[in-house]
C-alpha atoms as a PDB file:
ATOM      1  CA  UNK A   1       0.000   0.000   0.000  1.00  0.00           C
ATOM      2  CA  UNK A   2       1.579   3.431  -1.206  1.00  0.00           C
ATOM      3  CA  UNK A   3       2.180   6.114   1.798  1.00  0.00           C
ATOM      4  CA  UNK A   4       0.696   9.104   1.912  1.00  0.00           C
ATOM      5  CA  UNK A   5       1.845  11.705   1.259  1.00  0.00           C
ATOM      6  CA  UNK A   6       2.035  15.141   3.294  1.00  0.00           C
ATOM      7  CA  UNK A   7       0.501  18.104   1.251  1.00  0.00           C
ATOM      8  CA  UNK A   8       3.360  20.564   0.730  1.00  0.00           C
ATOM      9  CA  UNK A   9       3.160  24.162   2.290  1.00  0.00           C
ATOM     10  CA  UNK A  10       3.761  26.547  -0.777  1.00  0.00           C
ATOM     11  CA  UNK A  11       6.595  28.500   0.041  1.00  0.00           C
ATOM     12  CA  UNK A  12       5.072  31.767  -0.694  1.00  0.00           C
ATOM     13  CA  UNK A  13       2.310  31.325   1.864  1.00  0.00           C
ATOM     14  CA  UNK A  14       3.221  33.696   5.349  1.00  0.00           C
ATOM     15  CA  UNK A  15      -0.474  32.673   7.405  1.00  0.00           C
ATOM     16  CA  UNK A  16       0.835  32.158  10.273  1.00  0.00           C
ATOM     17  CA  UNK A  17       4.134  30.472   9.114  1.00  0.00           C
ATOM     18  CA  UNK A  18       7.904  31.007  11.263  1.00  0.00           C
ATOM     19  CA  UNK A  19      10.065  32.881  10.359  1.00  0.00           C
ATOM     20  CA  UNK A  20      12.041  31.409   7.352  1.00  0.00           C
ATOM     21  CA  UNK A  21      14.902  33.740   8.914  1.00  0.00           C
ATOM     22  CA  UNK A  22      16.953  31.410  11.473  1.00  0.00           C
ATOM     23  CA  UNK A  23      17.540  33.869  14.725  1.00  0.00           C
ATOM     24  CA  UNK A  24      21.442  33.196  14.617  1.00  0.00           C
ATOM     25  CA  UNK A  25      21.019  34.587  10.535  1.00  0.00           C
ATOM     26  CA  UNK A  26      19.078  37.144  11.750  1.00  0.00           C
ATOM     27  CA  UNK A  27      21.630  38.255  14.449  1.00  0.00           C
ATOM     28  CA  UNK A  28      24.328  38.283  12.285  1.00  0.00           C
ATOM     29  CA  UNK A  29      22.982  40.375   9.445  1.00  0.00           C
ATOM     30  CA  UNK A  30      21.660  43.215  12.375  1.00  0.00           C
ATOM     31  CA  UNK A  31      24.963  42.938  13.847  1.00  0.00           C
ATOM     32  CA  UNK A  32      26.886  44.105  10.347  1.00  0.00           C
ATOM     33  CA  UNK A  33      24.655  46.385  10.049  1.00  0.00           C
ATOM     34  CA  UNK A  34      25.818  48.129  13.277  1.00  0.00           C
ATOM     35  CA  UNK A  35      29.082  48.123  12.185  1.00  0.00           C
ATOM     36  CA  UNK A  36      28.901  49.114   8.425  1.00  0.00           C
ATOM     37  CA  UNK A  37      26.274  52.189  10.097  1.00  0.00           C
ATOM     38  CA  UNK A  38      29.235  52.874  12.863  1.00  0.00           C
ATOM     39  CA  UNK A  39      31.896  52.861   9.550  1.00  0.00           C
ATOM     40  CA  UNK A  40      29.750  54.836   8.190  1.00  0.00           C
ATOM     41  CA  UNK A  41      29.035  57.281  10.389  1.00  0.00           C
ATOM     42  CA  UNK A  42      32.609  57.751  11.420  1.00  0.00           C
ATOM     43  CA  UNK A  43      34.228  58.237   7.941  1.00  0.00           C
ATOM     44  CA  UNK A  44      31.514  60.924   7.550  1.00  0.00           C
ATOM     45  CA  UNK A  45      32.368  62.684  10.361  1.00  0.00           C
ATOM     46  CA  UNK A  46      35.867  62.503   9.522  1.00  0.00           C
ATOM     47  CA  UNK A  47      38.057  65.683   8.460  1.00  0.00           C
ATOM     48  CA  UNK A  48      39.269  64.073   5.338  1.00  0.00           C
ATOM     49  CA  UNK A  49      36.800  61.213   4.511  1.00  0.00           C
ATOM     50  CA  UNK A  50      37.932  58.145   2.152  1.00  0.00           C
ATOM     51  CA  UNK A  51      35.759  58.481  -0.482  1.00  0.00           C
ATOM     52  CA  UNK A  52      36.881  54.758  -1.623  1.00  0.00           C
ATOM     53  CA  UNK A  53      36.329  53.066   1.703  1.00  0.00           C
ATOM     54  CA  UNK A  54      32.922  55.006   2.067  1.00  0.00           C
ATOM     55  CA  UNK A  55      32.031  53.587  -1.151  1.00  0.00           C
ATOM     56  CA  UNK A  56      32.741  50.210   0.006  1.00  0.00           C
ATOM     57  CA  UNK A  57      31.270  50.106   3.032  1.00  0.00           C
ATOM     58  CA  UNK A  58      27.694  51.632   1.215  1.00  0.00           C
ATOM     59  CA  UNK A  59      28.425  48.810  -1.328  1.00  0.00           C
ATOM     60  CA  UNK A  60      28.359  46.252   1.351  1.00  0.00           C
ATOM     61  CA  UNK A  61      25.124  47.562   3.069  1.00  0.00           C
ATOM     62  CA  UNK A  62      23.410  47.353  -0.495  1.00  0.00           C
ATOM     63  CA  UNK A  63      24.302  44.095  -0.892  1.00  0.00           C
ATOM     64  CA  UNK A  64      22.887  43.095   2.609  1.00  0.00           C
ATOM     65  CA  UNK A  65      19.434  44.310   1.212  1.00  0.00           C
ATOM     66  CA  UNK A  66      19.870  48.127   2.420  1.00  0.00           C
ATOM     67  CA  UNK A  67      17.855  49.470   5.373  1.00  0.00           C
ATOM     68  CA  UNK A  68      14.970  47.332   4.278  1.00  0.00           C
ATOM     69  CA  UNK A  69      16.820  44.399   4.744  1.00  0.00           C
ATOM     70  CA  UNK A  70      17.779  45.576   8.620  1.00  0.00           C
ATOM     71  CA  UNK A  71      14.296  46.192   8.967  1.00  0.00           C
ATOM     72  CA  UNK A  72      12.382  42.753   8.025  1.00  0.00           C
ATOM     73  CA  UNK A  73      15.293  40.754   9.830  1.00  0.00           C
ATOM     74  CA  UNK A  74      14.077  42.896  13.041  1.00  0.00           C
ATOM     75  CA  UNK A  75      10.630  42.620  12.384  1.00  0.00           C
ATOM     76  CA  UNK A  76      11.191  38.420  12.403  1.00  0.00           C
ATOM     77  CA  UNK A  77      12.401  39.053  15.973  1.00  0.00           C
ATOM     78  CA  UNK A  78       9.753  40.427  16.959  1.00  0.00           C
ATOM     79  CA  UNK A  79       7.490  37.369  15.456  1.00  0.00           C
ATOM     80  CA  UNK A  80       5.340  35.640  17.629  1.00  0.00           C
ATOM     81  CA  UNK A  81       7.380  32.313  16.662  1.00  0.00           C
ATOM     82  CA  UNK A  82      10.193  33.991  18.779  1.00  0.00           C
ATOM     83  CA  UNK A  83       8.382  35.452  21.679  1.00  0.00           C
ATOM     84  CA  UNK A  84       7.341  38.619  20.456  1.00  0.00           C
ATOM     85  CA  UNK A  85       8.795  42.098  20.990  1.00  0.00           C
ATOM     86  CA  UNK A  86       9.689  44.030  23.895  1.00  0.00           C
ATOM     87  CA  UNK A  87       6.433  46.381  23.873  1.00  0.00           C
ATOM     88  CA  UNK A  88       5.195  43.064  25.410  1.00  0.00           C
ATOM     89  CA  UNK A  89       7.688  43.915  28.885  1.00  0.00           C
ATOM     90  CA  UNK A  90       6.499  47.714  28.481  1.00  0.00           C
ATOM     91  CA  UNK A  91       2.621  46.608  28.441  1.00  0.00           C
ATOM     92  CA  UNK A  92       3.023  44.500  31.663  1.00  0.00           C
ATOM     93  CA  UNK A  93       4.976  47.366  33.430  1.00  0.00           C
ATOM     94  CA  UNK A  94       2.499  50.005  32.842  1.00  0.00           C
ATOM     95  CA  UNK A  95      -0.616  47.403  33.357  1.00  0.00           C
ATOM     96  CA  UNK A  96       1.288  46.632  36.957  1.00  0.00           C
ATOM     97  CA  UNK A  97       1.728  50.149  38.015  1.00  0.00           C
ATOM     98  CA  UNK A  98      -2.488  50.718  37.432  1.00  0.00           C
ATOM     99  CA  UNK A  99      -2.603  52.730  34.414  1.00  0.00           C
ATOM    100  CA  UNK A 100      -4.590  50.337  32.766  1.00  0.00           C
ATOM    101  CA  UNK A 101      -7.364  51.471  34.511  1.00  0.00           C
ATOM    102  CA  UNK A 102      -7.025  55.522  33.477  1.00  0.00           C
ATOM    103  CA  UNK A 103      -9.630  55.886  30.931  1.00  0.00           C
ATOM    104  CA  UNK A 104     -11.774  58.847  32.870  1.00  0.00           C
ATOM    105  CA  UNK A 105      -8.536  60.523  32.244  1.00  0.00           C
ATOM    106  CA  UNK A 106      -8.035  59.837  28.445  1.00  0.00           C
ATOM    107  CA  UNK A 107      -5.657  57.649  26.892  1.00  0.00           C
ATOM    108  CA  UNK A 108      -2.231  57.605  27.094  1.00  0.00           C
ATOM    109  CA  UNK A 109      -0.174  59.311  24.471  1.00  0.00           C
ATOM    110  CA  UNK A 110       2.621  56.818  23.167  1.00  0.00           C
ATOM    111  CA  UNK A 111       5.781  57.997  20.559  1.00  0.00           C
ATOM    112  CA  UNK A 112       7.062  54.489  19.552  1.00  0.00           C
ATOM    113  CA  UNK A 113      10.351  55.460  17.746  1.00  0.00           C
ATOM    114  CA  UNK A 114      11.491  52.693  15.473  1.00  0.00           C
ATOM    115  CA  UNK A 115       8.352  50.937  14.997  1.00  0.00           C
ATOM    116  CA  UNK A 116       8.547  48.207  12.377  1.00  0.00           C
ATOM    117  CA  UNK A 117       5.010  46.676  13.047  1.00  0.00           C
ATOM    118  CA  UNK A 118       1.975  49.361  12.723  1.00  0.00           C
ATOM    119  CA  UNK A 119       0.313  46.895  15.473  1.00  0.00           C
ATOM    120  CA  UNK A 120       2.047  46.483  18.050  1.00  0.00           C
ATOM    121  CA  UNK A 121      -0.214  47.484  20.769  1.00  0.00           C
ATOM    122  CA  UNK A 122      -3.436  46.682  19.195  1.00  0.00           C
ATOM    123  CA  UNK A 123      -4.551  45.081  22.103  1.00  0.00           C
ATOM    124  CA  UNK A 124      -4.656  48.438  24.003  1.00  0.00           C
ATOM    125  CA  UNK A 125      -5.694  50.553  22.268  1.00  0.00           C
ATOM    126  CA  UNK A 126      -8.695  51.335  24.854  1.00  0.00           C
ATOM    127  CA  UNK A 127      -6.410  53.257  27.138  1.00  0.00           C
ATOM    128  CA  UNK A 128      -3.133  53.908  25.062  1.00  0.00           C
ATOM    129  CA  UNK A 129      -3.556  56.378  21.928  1.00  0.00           C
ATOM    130  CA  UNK A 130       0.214  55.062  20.242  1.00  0.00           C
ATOM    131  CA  UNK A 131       1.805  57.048  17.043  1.00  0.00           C
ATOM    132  CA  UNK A 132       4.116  54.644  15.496  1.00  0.00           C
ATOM    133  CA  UNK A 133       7.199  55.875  13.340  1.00  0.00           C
ATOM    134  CA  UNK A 134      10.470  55.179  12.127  1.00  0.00           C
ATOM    135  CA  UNK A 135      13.405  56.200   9.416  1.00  0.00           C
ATOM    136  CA  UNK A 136      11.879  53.935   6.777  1.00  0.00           C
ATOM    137  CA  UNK A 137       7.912  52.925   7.466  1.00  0.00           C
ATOM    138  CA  UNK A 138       7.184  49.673   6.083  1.00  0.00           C
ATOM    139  CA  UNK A 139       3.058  50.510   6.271  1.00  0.00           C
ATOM    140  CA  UNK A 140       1.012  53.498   5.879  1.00  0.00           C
ATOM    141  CA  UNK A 141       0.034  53.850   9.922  1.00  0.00           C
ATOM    142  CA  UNK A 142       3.714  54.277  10.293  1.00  0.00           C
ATOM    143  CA  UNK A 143       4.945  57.809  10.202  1.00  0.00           C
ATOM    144  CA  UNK A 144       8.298  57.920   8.362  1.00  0.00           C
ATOM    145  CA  UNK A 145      10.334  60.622  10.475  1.00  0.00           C
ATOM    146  CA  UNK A 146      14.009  60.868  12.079  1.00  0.00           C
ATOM    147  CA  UNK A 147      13.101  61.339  15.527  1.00  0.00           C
ATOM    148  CA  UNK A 148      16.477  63.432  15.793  1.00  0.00           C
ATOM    149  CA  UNK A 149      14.893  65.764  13.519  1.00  0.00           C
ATOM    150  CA  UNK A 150      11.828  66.150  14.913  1.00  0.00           C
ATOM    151  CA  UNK A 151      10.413  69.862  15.806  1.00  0.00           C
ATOM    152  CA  UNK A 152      11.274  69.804  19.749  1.00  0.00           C
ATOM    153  CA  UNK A 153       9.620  72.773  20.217  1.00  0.00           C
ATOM    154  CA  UNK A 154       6.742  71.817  18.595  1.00  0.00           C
ATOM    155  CA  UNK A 155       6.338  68.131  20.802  1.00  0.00           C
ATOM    156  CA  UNK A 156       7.086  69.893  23.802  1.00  0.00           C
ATOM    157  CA  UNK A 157       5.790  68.014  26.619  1.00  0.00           C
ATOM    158  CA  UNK A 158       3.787  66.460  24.278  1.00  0.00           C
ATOM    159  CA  UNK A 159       4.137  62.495  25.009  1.00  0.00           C
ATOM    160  CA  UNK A 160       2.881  60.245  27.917  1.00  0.00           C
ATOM    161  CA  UNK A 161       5.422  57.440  27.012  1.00  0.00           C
ATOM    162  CA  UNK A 162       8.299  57.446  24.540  1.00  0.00           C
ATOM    163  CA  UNK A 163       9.651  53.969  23.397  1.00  0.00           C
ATOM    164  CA  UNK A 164      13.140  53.692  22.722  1.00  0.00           C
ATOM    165  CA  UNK A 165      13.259  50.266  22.210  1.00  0.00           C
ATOM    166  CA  UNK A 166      16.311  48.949  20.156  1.00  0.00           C
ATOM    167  CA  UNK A 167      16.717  52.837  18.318  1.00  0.00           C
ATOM    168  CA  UNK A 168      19.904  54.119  20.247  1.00  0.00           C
ATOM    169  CA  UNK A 169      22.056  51.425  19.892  1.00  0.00           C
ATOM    170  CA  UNK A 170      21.396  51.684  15.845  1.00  0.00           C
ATOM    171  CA  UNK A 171      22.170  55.161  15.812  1.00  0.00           C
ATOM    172  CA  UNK A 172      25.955  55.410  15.018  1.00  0.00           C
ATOM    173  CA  UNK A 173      27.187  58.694  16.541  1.00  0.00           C
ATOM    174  CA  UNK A 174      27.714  58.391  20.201  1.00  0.00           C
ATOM    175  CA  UNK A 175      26.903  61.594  21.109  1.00  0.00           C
ATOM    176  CA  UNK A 176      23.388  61.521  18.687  1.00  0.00           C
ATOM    177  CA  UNK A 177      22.357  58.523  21.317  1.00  0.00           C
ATOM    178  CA  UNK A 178      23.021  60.978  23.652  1.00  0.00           C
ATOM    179  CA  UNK A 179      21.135  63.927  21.741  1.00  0.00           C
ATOM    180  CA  UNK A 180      18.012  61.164  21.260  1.00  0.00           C
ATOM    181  CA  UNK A 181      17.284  60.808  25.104  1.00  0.00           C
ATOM    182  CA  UNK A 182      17.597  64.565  26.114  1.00  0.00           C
ATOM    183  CA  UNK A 183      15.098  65.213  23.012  1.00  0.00           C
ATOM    184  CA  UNK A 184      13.016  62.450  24.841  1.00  0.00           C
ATOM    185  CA  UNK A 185      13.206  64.024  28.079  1.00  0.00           C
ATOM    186  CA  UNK A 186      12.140  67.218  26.567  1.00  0.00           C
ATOM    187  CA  UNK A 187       9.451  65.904  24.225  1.00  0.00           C
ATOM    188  CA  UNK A 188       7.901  64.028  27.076  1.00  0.00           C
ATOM    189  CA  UNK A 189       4.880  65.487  29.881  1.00  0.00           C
ATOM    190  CA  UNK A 190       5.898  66.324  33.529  1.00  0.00           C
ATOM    191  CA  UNK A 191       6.093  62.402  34.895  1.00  0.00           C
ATOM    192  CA  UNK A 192       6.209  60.771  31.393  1.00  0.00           C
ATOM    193  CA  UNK A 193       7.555  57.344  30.914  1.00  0.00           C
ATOM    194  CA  UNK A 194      10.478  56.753  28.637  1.00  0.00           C
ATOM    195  CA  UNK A 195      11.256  53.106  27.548  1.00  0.00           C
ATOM    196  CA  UNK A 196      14.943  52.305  26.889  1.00  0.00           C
ATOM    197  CA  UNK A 197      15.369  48.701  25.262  1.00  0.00           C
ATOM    198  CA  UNK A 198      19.175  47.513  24.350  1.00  0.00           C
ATOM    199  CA  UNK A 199      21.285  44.335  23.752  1.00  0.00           C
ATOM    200  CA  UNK A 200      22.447  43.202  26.791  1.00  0.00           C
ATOM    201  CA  UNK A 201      26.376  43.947  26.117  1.00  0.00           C
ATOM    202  CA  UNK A 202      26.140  47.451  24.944  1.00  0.00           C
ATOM    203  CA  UNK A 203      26.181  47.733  28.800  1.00  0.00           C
ATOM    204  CA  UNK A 204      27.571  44.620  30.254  1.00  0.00           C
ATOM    205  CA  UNK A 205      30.143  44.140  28.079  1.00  0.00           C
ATOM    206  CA  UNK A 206      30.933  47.697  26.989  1.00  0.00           C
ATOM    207  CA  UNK A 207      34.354  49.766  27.101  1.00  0.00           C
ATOM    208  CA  UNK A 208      33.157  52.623  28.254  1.00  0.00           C
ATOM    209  CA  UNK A 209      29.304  51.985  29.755  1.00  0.00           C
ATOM    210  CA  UNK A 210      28.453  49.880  33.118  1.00  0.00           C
ATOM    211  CA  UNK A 211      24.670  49.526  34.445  1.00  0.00           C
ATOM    212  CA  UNK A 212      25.700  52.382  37.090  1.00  0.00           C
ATOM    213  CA  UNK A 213      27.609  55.027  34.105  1.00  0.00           C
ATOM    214  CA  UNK A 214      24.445  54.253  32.485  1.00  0.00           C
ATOM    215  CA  UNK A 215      22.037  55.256  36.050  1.00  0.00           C
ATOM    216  CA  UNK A 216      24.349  57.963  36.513  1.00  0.00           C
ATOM    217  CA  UNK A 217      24.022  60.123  32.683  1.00  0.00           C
ATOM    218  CA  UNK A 218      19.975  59.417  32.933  1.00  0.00           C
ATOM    219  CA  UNK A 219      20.249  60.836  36.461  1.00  0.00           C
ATOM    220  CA  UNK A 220      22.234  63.459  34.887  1.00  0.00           C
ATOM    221  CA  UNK A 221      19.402  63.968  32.221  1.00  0.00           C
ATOM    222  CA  UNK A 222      16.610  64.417  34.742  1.00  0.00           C
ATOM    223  CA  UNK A 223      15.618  60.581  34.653  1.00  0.00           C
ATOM    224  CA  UNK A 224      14.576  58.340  37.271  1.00  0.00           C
ATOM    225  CA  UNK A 225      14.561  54.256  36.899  1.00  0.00           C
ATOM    226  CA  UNK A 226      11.402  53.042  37.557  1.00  0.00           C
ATOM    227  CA  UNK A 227      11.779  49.252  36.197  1.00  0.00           C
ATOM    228  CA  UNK A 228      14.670  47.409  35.118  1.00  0.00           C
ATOM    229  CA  UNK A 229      14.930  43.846  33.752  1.00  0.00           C
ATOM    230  CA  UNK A 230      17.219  42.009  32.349  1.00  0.00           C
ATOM    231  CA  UNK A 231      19.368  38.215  32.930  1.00  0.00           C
ATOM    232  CA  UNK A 232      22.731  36.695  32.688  1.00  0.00           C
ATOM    233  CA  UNK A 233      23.400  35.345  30.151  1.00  0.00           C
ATOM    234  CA  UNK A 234      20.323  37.279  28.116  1.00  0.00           C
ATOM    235  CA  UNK A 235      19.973  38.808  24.665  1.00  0.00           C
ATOM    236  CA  UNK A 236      18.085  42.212  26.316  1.00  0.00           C
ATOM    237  CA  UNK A 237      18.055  44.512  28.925  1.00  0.00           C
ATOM    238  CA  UNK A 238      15.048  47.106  29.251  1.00  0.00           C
ATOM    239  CA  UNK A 239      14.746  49.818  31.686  1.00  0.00           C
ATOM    240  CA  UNK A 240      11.320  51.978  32.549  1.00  0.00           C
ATOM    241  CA  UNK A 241      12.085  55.847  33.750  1.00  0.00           C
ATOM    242  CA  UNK A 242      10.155  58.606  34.777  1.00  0.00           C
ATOM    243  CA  UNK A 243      10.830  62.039  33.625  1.00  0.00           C
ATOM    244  CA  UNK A 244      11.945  63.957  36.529  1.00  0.00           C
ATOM    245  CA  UNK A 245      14.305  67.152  37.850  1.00  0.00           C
ATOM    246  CA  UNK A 246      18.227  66.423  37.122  1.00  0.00           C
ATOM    247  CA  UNK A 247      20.106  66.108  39.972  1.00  0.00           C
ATOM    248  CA  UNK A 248      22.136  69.048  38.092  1.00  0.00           C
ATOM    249  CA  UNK A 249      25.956  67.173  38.240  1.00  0.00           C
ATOM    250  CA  UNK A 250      27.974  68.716  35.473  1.00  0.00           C
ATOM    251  CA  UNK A 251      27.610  67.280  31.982  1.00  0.00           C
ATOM    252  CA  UNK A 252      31.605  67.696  31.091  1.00  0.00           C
ATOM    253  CA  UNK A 253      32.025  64.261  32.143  1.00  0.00           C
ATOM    254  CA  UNK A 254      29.317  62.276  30.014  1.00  0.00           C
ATOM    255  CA  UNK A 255      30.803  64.347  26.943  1.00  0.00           C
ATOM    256  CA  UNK A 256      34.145  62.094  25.768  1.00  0.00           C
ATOM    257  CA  UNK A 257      34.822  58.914  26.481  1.00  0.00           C
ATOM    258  CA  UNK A 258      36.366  57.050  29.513  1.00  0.00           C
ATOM    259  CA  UNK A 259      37.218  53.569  29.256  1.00  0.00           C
ATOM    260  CA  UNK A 260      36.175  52.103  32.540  1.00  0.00           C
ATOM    261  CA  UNK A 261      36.775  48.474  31.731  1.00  0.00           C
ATOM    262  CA  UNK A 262      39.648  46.497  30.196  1.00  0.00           C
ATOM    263  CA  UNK A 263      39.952  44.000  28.295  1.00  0.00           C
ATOM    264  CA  UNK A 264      37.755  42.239  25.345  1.00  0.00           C
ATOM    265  CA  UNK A 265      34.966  44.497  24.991  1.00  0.00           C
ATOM    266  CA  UNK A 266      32.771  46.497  22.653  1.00  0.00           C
ATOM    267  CA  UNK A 267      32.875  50.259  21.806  1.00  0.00           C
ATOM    268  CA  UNK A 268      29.032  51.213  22.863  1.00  0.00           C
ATOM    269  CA  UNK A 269      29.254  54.556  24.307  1.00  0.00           C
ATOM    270  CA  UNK A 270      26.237  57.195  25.106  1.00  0.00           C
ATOM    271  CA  UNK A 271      27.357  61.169  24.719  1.00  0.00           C
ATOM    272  CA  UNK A 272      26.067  64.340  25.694  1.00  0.00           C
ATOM    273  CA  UNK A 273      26.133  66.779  22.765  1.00  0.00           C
END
């Protein structure tokens, strides 16, 4: 008696399929990317740039797939096939501290900066009012903007919650990270929530940034941690603050670099302008 045989999936079809992307591909392509971007960004900066190895390295990112490319390999992360995204640890945290429960006072107003799903928190959407944007949108309901060029004068106090979830660590200028949270501290209402999401070793295993250098410049920036989370051994680390007073240290020392540990590590940094 013949077997039977399985009906074939056609490889086109996405309903509810994984992600064809294996997470140690994925990885890999979003970690060139941070270095081609870092390349990038320094030989632009640089008095006398190389024209030649400028072209090469904007060669390279082409042939990864471009910005596009960094995008959809991100957005696979975030599939429910590999446990979601990180709004997930942001909704728990604010559902935990009661603001679930604050519709006689209106929705919250949420800026999520690097949004690659229009989505994301559809399933609040009774009590949180979210504008989704990043550099490239990849859907309509996404608002293509730079958030370092957004008018600060005109967002003002503006925003409930900012989300900063996996956007500083892909900005390559050290000191733009550091423009991109006082723009957040401005942008956001008296008590607003910002949400700062990074890999894991831009902090535990950086050169020049520890969890406390890190506590210290958001101190510094009128910040106060609310939630932190993160493991051994992890992937992430997230942190919840609430926009507060600065405790009005001088900035001088948050503006060049100190190397604080030796050894093997990576260049992450965060600058004040």
């Amino acid at each position: 008696m013949p077997r039977t045989r399985k009906k074939k999936i056609p490889v086109t079809s996405t309903d509810k399929a994984s992600s064809s992307s294996t997470p140690t591909s994925s990885r890999t392509v979003i970690r060139r990317f941070h270095v081609l971007l870092k390349k990038q960004g320094q030989l632009k900066n640089a008095f006398s740039a190389n024209a030649e190895a400028l072209g090469e390295i904007e060669r390279e990112i082409d042939e990864l797939g471009g910005l596009a490319a960094y995008q959809r390999m991100s957005s696979i992360g975030q599939g429910d096939d590999r446990g979601g995204g990180s709004e997930k640890v942001l909704i728990q945290w604010l559902i935990d501290m009661g603001l679930r429960k604050r519709e006689a006072k209106g929705k919250l107003r949420l800026l999520e900066v690097g949004a690659l799903k229009p989505d994301n928190y559809r399933t609040c959407t009774s009590w949180i009012d979210t504008t989704p944007m990043d550099l490239r949108s990849r859907h309509p309901s996404i608002l293509e903007q730079d958030f370092l060029l957004m008018d600060e004068d005109e967002n003002r106090g503006k925003w409930d919650i900012i989300s900063l979830s996996l956007v500083v660590n892909f900005v390559p200028d050290p000191r733009d990270r550091g423009r991109m949270l006082c723009l957040a501290h401005s942008m956001l209402a008296p008590d607003g929530l910002l949400f700062l999401a990074l890999p894991l070793p831009c902090v535990e295993n950086s050169r020049y940034l520890t969890f406390d250098i890190l506590q210290s410049l958001m101190n510094v920036l009128g910040f106060t941690e609310v939630q932190r989370k993160w493991k051994k051994g992890g992937k992430m680390a997230y942190w919840l603050y609430r926009k507060s007073e600065s405790d009005h240290k001088p900035l001088d020392e948050y503006r060049k670099k100190t190397v604080c540990r030796q050894g093997d590590r990576n260049n992450f940094a965060i600058l004040f302008p």
